[in-house]
C-alpha atoms as a PDB file:
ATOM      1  CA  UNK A   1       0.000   0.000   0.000  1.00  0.00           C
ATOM      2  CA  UNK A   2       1.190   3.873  -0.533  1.00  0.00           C
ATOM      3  CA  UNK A   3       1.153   6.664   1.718  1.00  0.00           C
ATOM      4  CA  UNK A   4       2.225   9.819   1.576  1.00  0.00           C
ATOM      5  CA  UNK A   5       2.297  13.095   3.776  1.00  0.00           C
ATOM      6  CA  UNK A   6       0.682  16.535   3.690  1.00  0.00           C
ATOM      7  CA  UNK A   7       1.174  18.995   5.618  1.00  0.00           C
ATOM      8  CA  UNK A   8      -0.867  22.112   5.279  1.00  0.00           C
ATOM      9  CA  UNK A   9       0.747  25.426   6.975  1.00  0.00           C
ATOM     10  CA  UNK A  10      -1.437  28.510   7.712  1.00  0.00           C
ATOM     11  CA  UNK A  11       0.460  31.571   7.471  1.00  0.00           C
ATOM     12  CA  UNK A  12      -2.450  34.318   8.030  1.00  0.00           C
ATOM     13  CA  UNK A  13      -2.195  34.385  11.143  1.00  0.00           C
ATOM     14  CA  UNK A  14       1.617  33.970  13.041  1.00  0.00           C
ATOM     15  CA  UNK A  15       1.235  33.204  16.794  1.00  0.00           C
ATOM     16  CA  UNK A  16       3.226  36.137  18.411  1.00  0.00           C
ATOM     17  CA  UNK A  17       4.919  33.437  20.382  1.00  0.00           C
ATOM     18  CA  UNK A  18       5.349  30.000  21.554  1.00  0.00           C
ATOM     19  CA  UNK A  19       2.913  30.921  24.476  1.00  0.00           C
ATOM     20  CA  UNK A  20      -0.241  31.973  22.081  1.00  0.00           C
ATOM     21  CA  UNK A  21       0.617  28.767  20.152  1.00  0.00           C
ATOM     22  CA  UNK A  22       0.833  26.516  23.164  1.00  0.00           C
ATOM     23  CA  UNK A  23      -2.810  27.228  24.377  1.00  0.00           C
ATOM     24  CA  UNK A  24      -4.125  26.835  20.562  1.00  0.00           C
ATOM     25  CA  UNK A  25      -2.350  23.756  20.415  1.00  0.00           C
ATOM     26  CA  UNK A  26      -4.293  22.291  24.052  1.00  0.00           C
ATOM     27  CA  UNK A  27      -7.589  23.569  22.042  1.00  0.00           C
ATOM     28  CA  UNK A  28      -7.617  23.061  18.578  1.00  0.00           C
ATOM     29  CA  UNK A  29      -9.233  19.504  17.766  1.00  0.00           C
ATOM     30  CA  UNK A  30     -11.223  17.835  14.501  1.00  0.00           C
ATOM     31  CA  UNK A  31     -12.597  21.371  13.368  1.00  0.00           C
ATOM     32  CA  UNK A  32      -9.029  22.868  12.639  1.00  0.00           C
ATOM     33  CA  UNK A  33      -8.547  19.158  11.220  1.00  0.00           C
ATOM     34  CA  UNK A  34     -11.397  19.438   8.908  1.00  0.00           C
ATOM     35  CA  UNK A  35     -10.320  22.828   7.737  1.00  0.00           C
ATOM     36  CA  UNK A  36      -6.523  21.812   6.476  1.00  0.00           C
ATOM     37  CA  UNK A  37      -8.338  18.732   5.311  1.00  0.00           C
ATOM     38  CA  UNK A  38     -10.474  21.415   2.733  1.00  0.00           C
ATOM     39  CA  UNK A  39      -7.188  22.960   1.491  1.00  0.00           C
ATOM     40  CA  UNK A  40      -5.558  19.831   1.193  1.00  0.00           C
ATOM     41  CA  UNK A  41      -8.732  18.567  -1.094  1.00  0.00           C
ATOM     42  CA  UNK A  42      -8.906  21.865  -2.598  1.00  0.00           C
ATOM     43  CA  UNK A  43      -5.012  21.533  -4.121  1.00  0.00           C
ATOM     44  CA  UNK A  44      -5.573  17.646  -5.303  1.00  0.00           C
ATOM     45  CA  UNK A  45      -8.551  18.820  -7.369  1.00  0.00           C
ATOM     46  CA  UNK A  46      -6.354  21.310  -8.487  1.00  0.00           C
ATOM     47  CA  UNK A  47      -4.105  18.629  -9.427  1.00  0.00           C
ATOM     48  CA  UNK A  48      -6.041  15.956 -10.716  1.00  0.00           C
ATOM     49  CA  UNK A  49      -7.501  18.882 -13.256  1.00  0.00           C
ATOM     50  CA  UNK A  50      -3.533  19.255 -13.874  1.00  0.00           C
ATOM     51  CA  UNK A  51      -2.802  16.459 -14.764  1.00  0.00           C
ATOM     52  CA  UNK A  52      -5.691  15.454 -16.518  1.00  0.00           C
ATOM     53  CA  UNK A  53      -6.511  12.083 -14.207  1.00  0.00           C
ATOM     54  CA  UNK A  54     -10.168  11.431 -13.279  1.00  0.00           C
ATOM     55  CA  UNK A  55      -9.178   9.230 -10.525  1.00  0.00           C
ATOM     56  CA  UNK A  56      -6.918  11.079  -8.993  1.00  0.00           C
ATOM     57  CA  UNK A  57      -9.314  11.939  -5.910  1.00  0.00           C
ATOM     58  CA  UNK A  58      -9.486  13.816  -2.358  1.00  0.00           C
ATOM     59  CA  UNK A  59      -9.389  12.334   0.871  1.00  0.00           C
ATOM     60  CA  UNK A  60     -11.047  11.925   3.710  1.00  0.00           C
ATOM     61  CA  UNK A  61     -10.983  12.164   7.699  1.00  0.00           C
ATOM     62  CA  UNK A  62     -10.940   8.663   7.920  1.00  0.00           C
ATOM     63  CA  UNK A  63      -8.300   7.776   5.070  1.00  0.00           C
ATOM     64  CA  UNK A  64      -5.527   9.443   7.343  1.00  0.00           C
ATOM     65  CA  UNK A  65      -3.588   7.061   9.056  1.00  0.00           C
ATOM     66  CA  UNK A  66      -2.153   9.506  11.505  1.00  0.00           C
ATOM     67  CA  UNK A  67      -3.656  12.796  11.788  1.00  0.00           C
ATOM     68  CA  UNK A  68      -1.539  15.806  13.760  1.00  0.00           C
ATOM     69  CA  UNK A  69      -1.823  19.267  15.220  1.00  0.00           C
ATOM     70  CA  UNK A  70       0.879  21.614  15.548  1.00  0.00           C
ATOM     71  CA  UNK A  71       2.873  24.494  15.699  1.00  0.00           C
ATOM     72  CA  UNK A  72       7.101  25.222  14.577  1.00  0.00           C
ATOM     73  CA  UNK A  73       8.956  28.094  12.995  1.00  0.00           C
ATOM     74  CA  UNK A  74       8.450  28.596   9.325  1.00  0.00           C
ATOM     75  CA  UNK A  75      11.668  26.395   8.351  1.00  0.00           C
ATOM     76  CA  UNK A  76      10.412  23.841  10.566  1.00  0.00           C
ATOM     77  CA  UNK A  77       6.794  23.562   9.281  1.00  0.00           C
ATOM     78  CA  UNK A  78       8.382  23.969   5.683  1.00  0.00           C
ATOM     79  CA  UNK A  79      10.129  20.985   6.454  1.00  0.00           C
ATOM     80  CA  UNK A  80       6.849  19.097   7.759  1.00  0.00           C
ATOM     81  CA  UNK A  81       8.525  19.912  11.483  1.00  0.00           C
ATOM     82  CA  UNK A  82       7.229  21.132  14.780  1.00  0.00           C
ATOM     83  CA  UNK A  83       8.421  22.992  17.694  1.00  0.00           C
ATOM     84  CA  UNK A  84       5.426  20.829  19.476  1.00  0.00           C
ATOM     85  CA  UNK A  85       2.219  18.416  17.901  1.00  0.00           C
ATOM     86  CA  UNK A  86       0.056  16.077  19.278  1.00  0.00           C
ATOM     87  CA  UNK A  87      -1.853  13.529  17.521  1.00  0.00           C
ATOM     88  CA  UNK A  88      -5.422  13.431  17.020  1.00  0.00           C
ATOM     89  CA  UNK A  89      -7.501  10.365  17.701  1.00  0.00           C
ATOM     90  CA  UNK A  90      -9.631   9.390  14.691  1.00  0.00           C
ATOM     91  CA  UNK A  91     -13.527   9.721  16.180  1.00  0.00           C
ATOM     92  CA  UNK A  92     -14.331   7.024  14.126  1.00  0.00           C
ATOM     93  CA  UNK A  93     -17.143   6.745  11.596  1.00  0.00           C
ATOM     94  CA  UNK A  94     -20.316   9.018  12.376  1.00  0.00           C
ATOM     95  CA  UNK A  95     -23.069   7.037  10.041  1.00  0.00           C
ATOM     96  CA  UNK A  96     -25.445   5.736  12.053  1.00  0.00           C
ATOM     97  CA  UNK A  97     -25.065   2.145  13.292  1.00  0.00           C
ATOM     98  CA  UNK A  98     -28.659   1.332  12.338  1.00  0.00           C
ATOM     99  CA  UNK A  99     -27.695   2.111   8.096  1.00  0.00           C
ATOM    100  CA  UNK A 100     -25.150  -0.526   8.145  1.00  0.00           C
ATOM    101  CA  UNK A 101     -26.972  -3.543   7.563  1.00  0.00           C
ATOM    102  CA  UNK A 102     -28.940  -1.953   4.915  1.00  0.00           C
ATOM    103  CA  UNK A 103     -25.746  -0.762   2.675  1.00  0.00           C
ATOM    104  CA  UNK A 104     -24.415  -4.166   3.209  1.00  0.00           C
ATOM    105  CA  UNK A 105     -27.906  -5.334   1.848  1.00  0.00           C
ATOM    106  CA  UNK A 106     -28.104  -2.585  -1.038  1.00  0.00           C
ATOM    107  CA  UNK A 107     -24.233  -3.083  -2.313  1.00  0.00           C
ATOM    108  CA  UNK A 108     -25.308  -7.508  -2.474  1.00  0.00           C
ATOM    109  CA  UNK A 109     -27.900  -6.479  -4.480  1.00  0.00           C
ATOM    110  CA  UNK A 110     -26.021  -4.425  -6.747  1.00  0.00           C
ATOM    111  CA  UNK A 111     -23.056  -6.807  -7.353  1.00  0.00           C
ATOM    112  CA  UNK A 112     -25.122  -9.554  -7.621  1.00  0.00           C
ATOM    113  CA  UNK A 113     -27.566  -7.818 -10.558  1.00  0.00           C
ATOM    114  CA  UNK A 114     -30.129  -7.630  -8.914  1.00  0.00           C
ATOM    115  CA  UNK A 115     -30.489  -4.249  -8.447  1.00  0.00           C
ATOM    116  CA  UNK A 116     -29.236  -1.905 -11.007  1.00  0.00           C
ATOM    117  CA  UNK A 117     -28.235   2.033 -10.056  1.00  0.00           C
ATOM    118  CA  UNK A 118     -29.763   4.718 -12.086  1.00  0.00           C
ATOM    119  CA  UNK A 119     -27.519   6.906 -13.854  1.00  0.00           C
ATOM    120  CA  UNK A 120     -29.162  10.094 -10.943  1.00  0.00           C
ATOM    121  CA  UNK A 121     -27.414   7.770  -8.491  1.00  0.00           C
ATOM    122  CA  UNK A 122     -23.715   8.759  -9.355  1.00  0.00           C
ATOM    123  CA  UNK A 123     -24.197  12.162 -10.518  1.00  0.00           C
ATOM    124  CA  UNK A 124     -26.210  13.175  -7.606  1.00  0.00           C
ATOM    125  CA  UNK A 125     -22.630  11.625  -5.464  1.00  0.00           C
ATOM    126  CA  UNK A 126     -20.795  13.780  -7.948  1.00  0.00           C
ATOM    127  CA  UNK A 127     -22.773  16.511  -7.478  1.00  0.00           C
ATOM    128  CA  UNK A 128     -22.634  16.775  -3.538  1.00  0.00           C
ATOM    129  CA  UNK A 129     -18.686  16.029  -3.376  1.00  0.00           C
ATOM    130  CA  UNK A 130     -18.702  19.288  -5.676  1.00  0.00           C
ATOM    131  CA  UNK A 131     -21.008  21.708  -3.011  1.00  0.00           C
ATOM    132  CA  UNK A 132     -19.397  20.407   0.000  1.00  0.00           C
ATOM    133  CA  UNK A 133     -16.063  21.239  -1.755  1.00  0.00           C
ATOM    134  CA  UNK A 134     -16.854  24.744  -2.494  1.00  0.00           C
ATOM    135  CA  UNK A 135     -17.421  24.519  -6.196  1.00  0.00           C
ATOM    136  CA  UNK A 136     -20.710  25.972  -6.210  1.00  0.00           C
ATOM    137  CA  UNK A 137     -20.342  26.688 -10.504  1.00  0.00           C
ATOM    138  CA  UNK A 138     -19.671  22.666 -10.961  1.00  0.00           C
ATOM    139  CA  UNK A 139     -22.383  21.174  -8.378  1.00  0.00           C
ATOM    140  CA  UNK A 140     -24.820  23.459 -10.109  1.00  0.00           C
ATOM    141  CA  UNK A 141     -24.500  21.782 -13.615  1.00  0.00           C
ATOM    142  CA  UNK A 142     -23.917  18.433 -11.953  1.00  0.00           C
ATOM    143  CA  UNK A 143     -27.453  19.015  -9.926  1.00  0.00           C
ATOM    144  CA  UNK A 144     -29.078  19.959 -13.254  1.00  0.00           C
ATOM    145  CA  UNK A 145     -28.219  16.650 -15.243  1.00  0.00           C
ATOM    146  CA  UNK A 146     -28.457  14.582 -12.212  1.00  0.00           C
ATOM    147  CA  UNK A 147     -32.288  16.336 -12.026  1.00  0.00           C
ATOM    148  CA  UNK A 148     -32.934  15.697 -15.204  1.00  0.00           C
ATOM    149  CA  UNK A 149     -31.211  11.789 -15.071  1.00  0.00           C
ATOM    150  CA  UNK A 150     -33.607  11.131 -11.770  1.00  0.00           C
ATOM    151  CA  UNK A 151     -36.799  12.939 -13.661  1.00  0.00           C
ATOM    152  CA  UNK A 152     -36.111  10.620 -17.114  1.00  0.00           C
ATOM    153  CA  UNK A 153     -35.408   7.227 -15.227  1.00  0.00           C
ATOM    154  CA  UNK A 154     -37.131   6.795 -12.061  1.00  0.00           C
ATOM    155  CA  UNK A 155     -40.635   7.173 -13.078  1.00  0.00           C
ATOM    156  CA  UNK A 156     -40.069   4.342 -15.545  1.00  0.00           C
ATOM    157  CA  UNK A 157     -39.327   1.948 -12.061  1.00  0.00           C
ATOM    158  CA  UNK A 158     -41.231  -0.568 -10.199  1.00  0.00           C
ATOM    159  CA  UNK A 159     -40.711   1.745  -6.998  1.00  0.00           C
ATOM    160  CA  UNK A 160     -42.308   5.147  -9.058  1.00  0.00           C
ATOM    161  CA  UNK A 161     -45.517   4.612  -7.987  1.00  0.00           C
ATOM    162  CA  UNK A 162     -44.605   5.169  -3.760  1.00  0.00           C
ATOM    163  CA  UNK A 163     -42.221   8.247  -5.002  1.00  0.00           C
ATOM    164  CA  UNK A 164     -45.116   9.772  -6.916  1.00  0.00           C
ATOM    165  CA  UNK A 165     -45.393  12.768  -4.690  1.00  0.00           C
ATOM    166  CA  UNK A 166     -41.317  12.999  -4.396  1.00  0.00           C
ATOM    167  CA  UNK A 167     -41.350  13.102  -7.924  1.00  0.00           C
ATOM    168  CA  UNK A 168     -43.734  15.903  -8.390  1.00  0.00           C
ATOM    169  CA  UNK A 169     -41.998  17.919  -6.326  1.00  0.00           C
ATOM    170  CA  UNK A 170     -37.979  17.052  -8.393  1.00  0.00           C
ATOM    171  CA  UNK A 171     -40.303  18.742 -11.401  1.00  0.00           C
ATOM    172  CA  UNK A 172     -41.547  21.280  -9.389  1.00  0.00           C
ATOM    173  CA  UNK A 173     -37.879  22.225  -8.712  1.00  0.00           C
ATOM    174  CA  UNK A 174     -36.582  21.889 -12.231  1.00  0.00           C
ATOM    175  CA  UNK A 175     -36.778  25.888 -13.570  1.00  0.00           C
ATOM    176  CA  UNK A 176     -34.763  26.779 -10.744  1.00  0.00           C
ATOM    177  CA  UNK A 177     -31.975  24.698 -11.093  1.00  0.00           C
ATOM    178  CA  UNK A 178     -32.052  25.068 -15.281  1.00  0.00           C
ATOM    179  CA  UNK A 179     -31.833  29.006 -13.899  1.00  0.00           C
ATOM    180  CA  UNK A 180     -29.115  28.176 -11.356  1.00  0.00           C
ATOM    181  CA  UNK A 181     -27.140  26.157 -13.981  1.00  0.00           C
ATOM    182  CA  UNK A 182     -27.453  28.559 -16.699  1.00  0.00           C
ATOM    183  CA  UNK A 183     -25.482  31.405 -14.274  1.00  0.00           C
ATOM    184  CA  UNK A 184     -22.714  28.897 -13.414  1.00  0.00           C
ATOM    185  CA  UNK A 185     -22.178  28.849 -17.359  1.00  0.00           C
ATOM    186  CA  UNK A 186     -22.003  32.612 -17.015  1.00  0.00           C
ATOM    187  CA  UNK A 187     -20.223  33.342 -14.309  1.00  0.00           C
ATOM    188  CA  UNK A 188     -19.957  33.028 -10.766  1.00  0.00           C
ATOM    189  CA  UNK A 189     -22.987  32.444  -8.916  1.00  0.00           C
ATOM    190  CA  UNK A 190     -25.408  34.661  -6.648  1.00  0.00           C
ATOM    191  CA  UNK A 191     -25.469  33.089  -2.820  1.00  0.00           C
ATOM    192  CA  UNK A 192     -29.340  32.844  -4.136  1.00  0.00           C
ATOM    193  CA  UNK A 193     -28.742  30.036  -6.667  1.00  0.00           C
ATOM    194  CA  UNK A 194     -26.357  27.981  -4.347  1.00  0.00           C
ATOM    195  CA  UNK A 195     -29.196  28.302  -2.048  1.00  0.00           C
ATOM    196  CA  UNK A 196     -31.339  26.283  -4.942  1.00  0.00           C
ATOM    197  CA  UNK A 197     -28.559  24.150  -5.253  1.00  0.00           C
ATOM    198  CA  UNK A 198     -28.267  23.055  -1.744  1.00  0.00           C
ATOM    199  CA  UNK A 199     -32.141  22.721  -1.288  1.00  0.00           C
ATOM    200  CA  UNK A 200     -32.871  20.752  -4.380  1.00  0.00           C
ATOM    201  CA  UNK A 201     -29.863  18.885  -4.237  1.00  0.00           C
ATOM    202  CA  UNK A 202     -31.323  17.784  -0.775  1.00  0.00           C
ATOM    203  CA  UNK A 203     -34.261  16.504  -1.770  1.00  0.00           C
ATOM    204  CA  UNK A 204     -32.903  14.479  -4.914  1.00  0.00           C
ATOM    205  CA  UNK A 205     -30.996  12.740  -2.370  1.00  0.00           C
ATOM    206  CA  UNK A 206     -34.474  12.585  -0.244  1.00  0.00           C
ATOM    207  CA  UNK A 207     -36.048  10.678  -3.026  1.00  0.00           C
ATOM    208  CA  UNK A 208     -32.918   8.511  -3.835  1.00  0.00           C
ATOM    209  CA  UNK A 209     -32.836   7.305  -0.342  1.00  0.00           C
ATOM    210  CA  UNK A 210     -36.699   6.684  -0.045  1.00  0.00           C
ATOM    211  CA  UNK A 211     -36.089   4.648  -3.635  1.00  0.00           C
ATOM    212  CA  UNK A 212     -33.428   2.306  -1.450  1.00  0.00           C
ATOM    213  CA  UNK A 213     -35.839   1.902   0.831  1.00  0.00           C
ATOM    214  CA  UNK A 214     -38.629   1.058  -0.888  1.00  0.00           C
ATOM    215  CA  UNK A 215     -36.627  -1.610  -2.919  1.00  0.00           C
ATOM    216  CA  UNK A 216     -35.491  -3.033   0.240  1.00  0.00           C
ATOM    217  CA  UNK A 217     -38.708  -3.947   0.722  1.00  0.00           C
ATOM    218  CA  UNK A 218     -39.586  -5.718  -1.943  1.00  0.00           C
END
């Protein structure tokens, strides 16, 4: 197996001394984790667009094999140093306990054929990994084909008839994210539209998961 290490450095804002950065340090926790984690995502998509590789992918709190917190000199943290660290403990998956048997159940079916996953499945995943990432332009045009994917294949399905009214309301949504889409082509986006996004991304993945369950069930 490979590994590698990042180390992200934030230079904004200097500690005027090892004091200042010795009572961070006893503080800081999984949220200043999760924010180096978003830069360090931020320069692989960078690079997988660089060098043109469509798996090269991000990572992930729980892909980290050792995770650390600290402080050093700027030679030292250029050097992937510290004056002082600590580890942090991984927390540990945060899906509930209670969805585990029923991915285990979902991915059988799948590999064994006999379920199939609608096209709206991937590039609603697609789409999310993009707004959670902070590319509001891209999860807008991935939330408008994944939209219109959902809209073209899942009323054709045995399970349409219990997500009429789930449906009607993916339609119901569809002029604002064609709008919404049509500005990312344009330009950046109004806080408004990632608003519509968000929301009707949401509920596509509302209706996706109410699909699961309904299959389940059969």
């Amino acid at each position: 197996m490979e590994t590698t290490r990042a180390t992200i450095v934030d230079v904004e804002a200097p500690f005027d001394g090892p004091e200042p950065a010795a009572v961070w340090l006893r503080a800081a926790g999984e949220a200043e984790l999760a924010e180096g984690l978003t830069v360090l995502n931020r320069a692989l998509h960078a690079y997988r667009i660089a060098i043109a590789d469509p798996r090269a992918r991000g990572v992930r709190r729980r892909d980290a094999l050792v995770a650390r917190l600290g402080y050093g000199a700027g030679e030292q943290v250029a050097d992937g140093l510290w004056t002082d660290a600590r580890e942090l403990i991984d927390p540990g998956p945060r899906r509930r306990r209670s969805r585990v048997p029923a991915a285990q159940a979902r991915l059988a079916a799948l590999l064994t054929g006999r379920q199939v996953a609608p096209a709206c499945e991937e590039l609603t995943l697609r789409a999310r990994l993009d707004l959670d990432e902070g590319r509001d332009r891209e999860a807008a045009l991935q939330v408008r084909i994944a939209l219109d994917a959902a809209l073209a294949e899942l009323p054709a399905e045995p399970a349409a008839a219990a997500l009429r009214a789930r449906l009607d309301e993916l339609r119901g949504l569809h002029a604002g994210i064609a709008a919404a889409a049509q500005h990312a082509l344009d330009g950046p986006m109004p806080a408004l539209d990632r608003e519509v996004v968000a929301f009707a991304l949401a509920r596509l993945e509302a209706v996706l998961r109410a699909r699961a369950a309904t299959l389940a069930e059969r």
